[in-house]
Protein backbone atom coordinates (compact mmCIF):
# COMPACT_ATOMS: atom_id res chain seq x y z
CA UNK A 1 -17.60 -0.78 51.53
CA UNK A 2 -15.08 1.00 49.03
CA UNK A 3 -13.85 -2.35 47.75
CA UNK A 4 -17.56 -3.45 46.87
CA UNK A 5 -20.11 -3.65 44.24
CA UNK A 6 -23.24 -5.16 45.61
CA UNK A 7 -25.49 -7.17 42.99
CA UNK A 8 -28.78 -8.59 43.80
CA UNK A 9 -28.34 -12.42 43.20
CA UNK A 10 -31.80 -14.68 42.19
CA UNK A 11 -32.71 -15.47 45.44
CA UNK A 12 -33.66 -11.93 46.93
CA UNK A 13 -29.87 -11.43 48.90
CA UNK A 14 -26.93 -9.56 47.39
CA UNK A 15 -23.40 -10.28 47.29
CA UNK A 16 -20.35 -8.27 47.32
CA UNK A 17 -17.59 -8.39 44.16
CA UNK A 18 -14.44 -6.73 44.00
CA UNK A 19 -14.62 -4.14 40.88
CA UNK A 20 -12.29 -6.02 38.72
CA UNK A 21 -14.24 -9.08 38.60
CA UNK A 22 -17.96 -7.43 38.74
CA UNK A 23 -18.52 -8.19 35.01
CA UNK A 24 -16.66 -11.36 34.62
CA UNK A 25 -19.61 -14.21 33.62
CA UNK A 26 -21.60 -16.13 35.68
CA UNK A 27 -19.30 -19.74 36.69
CA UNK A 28 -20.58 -23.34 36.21
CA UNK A 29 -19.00 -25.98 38.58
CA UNK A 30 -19.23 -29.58 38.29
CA UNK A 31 -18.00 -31.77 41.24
CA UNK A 32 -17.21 -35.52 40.68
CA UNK A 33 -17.62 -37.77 43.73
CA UNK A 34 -16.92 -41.49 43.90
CA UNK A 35 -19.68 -42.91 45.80
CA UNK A 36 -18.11 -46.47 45.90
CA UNK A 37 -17.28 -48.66 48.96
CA UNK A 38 -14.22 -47.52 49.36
CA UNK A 39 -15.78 -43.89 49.75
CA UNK A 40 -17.87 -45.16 52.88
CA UNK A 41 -14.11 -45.90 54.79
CA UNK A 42 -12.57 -43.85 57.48
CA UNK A 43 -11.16 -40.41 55.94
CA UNK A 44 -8.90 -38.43 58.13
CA UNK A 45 -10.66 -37.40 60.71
CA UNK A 46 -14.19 -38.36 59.73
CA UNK A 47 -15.67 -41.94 59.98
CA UNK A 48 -17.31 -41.61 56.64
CA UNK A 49 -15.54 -40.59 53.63
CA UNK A 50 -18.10 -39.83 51.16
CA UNK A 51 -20.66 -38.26 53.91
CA UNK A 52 -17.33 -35.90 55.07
CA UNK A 53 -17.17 -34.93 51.57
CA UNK A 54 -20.36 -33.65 51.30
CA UNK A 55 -20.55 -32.00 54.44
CA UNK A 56 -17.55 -30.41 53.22
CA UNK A 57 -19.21 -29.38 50.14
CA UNK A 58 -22.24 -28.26 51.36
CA UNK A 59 -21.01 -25.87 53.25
CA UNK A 60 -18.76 -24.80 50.65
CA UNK A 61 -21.73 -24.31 48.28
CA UNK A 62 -23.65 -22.00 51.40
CA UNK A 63 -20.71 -19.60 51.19
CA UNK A 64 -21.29 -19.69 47.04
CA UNK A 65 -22.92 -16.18 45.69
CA UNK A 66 -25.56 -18.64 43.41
CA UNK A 67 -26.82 -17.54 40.55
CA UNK A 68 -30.59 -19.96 41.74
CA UNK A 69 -30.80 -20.56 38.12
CA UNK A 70 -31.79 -24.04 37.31
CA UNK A 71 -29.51 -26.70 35.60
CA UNK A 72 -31.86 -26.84 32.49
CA UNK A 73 -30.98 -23.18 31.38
CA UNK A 74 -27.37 -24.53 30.92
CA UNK A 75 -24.81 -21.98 30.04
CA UNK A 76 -26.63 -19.89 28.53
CA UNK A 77 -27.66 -18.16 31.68
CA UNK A 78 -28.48 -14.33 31.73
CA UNK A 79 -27.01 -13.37 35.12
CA UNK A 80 -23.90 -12.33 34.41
CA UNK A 81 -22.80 -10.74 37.55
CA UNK A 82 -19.98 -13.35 38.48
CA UNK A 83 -21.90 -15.60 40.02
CA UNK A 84 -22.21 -19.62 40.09
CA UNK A 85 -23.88 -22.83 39.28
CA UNK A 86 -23.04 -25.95 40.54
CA UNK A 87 -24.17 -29.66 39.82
CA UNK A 88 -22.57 -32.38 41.37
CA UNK A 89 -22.08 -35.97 40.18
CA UNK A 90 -21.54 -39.47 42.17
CA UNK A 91 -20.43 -42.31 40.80
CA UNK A 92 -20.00 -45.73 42.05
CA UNK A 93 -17.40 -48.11 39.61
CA UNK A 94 -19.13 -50.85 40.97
CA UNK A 95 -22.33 -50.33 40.19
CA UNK A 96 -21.56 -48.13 37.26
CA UNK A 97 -24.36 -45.73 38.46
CA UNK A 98 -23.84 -41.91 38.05
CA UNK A 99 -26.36 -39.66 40.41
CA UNK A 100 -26.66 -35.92 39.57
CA UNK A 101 -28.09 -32.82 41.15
CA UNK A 102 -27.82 -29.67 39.98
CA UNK A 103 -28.72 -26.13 41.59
């Protein structure tokens, strides 16, 4: 494809990236999620608000070209071809718990 250049990402696929951004740096994400009760009510369509939002998310993420760096090499990563990290947080007020995964 004319409007592609293909870079291997850390995983062993490849992703496309439109010339002008095929050298931008690599992107780090952080998603905040409230994880309290009021997160477990009915949200539009689905019968669990926090559960949709994940399910939203992951999927999201699958469409992601991922750099498969780990959190711990922070942003100091040595991609550099455009790609992304993500870590997501959950928090419940009630508990005052924060949960975090990173990939």
């Amino acid at each position: 494809d004319a409007g592609c250049e293909w870079h291997p990402d850390a995983v062993g696929g490849s992703h496309c990236t439109a010339p002008q951004y095929s050298s931008c740096p690599d992107l780090d994400l952080t998603v905040v999620m409230d994880a309290s009760a009021s997160s477990g009510r009915s949200y539009g369509n689905h019968p669990h608000g926090f559960y949709g939002l994940a399910n939203v998310l992951r999927d999201w993420v699958r469409e992601l070209p991922l750099t498969g760096e780990s959190h711990a090499v922070g942003a100091g990563g040595s991609v550099g071809t455009g790609e992304v990290r993500v870590a997501f947080l959950s928090y419940s007020a009630a508990g005052g718990a924060v949960h975090s995964t990173a990939g």
